[in-house]
N, C-alpha and C. Protein backbone atom coordinates (compact mmCIF):
# COMPACT_ATOMS: atom_id res chain seq x y z
N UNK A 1 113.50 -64.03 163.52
CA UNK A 1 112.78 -65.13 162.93
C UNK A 1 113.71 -66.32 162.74
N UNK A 2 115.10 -66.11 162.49
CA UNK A 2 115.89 -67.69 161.78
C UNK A 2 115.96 -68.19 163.77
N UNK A 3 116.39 -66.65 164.62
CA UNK A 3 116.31 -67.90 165.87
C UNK A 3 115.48 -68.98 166.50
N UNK A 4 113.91 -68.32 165.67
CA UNK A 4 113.09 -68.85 165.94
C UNK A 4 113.17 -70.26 165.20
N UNK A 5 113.26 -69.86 163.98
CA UNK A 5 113.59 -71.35 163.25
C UNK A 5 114.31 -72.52 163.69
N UNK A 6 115.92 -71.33 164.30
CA UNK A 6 116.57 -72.83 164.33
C UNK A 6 116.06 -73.35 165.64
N UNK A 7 115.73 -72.23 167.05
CA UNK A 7 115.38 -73.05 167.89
C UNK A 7 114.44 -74.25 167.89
N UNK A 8 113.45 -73.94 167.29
CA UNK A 8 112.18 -75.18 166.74
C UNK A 8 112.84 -76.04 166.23
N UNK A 9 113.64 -75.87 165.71
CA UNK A 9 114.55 -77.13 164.55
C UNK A 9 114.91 -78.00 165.44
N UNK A 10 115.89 -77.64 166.28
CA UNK A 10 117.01 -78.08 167.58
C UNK A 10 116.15 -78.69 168.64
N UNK A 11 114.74 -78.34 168.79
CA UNK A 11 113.56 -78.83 169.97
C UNK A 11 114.32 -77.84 171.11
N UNK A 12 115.00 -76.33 171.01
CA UNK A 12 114.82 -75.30 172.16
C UNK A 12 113.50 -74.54 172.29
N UNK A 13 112.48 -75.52 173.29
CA UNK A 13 111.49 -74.71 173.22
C UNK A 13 111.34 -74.05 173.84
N UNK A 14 112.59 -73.32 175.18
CA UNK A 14 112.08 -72.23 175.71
C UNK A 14 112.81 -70.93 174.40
N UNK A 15 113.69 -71.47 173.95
CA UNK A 15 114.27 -70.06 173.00
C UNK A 15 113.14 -69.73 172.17
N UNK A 16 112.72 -71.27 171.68
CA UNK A 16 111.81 -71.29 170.89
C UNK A 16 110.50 -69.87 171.03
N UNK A 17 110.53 -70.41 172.56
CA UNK A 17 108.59 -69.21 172.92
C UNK A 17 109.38 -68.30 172.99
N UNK A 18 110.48 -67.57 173.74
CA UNK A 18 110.92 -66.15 173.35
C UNK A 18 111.30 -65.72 172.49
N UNK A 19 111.47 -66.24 171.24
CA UNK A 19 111.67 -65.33 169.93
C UNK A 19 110.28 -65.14 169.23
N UNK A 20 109.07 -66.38 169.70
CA UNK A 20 107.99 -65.98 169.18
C UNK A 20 107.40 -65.06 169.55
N UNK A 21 107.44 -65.15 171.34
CA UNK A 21 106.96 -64.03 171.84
C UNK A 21 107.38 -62.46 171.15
N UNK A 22 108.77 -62.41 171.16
CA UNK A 22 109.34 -61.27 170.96
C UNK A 22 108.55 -60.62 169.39
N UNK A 23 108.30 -61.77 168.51
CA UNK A 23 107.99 -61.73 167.21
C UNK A 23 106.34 -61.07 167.09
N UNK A 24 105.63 -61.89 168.18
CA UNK A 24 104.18 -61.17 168.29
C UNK A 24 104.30 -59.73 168.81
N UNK A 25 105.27 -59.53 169.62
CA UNK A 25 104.87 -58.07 170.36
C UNK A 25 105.66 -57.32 169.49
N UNK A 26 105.42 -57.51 168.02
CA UNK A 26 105.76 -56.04 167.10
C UNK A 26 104.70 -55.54 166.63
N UNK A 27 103.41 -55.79 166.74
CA UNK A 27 102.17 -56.02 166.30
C UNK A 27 102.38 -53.99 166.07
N UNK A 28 102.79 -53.30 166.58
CA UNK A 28 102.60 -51.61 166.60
C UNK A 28 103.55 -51.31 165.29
N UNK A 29 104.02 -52.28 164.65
CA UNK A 29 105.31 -52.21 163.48
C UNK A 29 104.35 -52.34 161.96
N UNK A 30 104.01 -51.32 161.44
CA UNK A 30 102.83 -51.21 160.75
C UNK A 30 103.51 -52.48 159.10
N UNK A 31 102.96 -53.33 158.89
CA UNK A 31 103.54 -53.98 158.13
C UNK A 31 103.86 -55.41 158.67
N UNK A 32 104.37 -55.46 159.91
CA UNK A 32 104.84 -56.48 160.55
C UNK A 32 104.19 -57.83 160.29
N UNK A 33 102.98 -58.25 160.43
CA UNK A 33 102.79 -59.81 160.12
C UNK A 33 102.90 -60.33 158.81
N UNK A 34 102.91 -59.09 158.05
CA UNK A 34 102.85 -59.41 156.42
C UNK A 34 104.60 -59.81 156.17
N UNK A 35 105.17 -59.23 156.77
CA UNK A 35 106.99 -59.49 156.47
C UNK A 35 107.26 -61.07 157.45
N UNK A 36 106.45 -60.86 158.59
CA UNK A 36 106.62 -62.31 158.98
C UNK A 36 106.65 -63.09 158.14
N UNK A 37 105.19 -63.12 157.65
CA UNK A 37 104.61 -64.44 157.16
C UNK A 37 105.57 -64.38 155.71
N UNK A 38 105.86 -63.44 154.95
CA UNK A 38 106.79 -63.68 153.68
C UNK A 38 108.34 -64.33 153.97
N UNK A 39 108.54 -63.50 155.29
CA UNK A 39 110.26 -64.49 156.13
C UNK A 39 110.14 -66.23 155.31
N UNK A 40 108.48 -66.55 157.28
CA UNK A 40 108.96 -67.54 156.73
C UNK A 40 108.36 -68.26 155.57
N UNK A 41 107.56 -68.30 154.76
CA UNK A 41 107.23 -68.77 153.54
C UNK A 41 108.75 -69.05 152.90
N UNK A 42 109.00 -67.69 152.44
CA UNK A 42 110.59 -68.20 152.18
C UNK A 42 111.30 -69.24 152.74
N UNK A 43 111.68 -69.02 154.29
CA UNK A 43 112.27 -69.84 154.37
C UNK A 43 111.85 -71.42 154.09
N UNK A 44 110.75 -72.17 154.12
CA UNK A 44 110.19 -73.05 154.17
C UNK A 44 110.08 -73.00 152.73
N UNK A 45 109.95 -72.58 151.58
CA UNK A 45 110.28 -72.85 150.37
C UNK A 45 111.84 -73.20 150.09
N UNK A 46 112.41 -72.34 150.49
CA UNK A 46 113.95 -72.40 150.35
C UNK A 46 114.70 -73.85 150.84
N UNK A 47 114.07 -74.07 152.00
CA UNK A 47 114.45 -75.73 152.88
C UNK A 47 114.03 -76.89 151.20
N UNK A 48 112.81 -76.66 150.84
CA UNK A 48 112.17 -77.70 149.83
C UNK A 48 113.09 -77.66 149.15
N UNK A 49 113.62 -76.35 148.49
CA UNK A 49 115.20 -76.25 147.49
C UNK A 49 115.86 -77.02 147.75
N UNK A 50 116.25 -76.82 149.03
CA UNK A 50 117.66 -77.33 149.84
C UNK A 50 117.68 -78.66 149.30
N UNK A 51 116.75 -79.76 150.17
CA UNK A 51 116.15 -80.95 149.73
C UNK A 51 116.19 -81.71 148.61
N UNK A 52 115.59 -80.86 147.36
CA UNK A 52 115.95 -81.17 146.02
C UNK A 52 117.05 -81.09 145.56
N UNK A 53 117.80 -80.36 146.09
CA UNK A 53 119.38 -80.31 145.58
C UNK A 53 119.98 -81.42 146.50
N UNK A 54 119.41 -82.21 147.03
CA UNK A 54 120.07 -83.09 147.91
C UNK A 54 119.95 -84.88 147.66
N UNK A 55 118.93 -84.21 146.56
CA UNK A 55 118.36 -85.83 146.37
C UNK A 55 116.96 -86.18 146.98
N UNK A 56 116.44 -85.18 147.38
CA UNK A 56 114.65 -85.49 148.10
C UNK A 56 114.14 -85.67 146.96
N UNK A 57 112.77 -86.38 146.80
CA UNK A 57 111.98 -86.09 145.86
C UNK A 57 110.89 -85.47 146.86
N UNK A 58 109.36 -84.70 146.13
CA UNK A 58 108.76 -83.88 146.35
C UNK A 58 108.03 -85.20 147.89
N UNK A 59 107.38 -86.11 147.25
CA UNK A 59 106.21 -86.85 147.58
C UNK A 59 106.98 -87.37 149.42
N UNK A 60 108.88 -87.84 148.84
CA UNK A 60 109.09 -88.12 150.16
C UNK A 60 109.62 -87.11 151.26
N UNK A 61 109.85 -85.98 151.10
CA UNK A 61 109.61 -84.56 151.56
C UNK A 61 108.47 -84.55 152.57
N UNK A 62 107.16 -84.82 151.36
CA UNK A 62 105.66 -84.24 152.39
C UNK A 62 106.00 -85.60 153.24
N UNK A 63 106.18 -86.90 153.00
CA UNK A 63 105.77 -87.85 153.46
C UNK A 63 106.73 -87.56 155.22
N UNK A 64 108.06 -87.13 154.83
CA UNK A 64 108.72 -87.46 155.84
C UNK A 64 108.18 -86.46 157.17
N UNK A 65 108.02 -85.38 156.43
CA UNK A 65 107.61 -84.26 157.43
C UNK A 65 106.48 -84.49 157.77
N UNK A 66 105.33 -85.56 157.32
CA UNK A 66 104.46 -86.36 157.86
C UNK A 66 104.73 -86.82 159.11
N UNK A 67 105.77 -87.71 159.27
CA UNK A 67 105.73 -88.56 159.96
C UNK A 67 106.60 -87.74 161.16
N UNK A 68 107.13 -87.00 160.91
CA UNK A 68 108.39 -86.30 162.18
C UNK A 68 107.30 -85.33 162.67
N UNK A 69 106.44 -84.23 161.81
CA UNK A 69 105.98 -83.46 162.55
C UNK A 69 104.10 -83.63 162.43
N UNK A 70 103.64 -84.17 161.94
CA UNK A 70 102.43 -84.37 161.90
C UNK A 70 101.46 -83.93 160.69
N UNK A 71 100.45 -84.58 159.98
CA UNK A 71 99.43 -83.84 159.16
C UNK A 71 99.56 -82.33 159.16
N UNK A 72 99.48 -81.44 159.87
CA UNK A 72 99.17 -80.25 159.68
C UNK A 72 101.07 -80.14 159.06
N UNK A 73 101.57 -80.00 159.49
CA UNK A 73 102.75 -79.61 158.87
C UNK A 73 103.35 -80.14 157.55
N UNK A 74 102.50 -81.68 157.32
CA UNK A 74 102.49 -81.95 155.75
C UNK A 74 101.55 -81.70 155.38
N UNK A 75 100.83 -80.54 155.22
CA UNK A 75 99.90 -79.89 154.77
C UNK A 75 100.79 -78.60 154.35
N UNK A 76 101.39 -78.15 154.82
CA UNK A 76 102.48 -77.37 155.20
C UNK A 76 103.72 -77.31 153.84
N UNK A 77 104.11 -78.51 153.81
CA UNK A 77 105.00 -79.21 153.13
C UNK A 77 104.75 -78.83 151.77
N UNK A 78 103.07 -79.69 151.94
CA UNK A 78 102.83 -79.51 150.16
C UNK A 78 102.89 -78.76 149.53
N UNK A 79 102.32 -77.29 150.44
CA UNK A 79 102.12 -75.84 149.79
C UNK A 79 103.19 -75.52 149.45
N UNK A 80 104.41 -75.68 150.57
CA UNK A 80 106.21 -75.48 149.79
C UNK A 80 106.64 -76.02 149.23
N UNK A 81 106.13 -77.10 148.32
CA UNK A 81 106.65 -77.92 147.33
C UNK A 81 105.68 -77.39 146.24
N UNK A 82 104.46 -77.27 146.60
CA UNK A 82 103.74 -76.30 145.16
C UNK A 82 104.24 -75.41 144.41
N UNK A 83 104.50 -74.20 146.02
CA UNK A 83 104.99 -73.02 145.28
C UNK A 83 106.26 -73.41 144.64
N UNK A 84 107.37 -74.24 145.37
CA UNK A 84 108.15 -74.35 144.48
C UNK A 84 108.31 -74.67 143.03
N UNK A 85 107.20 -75.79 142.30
CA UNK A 85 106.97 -76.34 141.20
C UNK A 85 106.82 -75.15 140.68
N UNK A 86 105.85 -74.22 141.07
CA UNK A 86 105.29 -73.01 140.43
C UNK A 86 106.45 -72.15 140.16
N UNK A 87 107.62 -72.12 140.69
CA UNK A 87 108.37 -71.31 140.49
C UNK A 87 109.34 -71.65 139.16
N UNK A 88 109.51 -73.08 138.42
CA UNK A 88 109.92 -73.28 137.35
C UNK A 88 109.10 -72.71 136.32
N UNK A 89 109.72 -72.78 134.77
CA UNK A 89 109.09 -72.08 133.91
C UNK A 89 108.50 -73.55 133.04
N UNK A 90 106.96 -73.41 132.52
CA UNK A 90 106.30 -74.59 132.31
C UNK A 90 107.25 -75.07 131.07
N UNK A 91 106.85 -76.40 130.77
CA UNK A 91 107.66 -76.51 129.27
C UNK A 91 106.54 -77.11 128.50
N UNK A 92 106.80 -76.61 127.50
CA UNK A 92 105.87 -77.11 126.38
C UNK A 92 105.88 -78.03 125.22
């Protein structure tokens, strides 16, 4: 999965389709899409971390990944900036 990541990151889109490929044909790995999809959630929460420790704020985060990768992926964005909010403890 991270090769998959970084290839997408880097624009290797043939590494890119063979690690996905490789990633779909575990489908007989009883468990398998559920550990996918928690990989990358993580990782894509973890990046929003990254970000904030860097000086991002939330709004220019979704905005930027707007504009580099499109609506659906700042759709994307928001949900990893949600869960992240969600992951502080509220204050009262």
């Amino acid at each position: 999965m991270s090769e998959a990541v970084h290839a997408q990151f880097h624009g290797n889109q043939d590494a890119f389709g063979r690690c996905t490929a490789q990633l779909a044909d575990m489908r007989g790995v009883p468990g398998w899409q559920r550990i996918v999809e928690r990989a990358l959630i993580a990782s894509l929460v973890g990046a929003v971390t990254t970000g904030w420790h860097q000086g991002w704020q939330p709004a220019e985060m979704v905005r930027q990944v707007g504009r580099q990768f499109g609506a659906r992926h700042a759709r994307l964005a928001t949900d990893a900036v949600a869960a992240e909010i969600r992951s502080y403890s509220s204050v009262s």
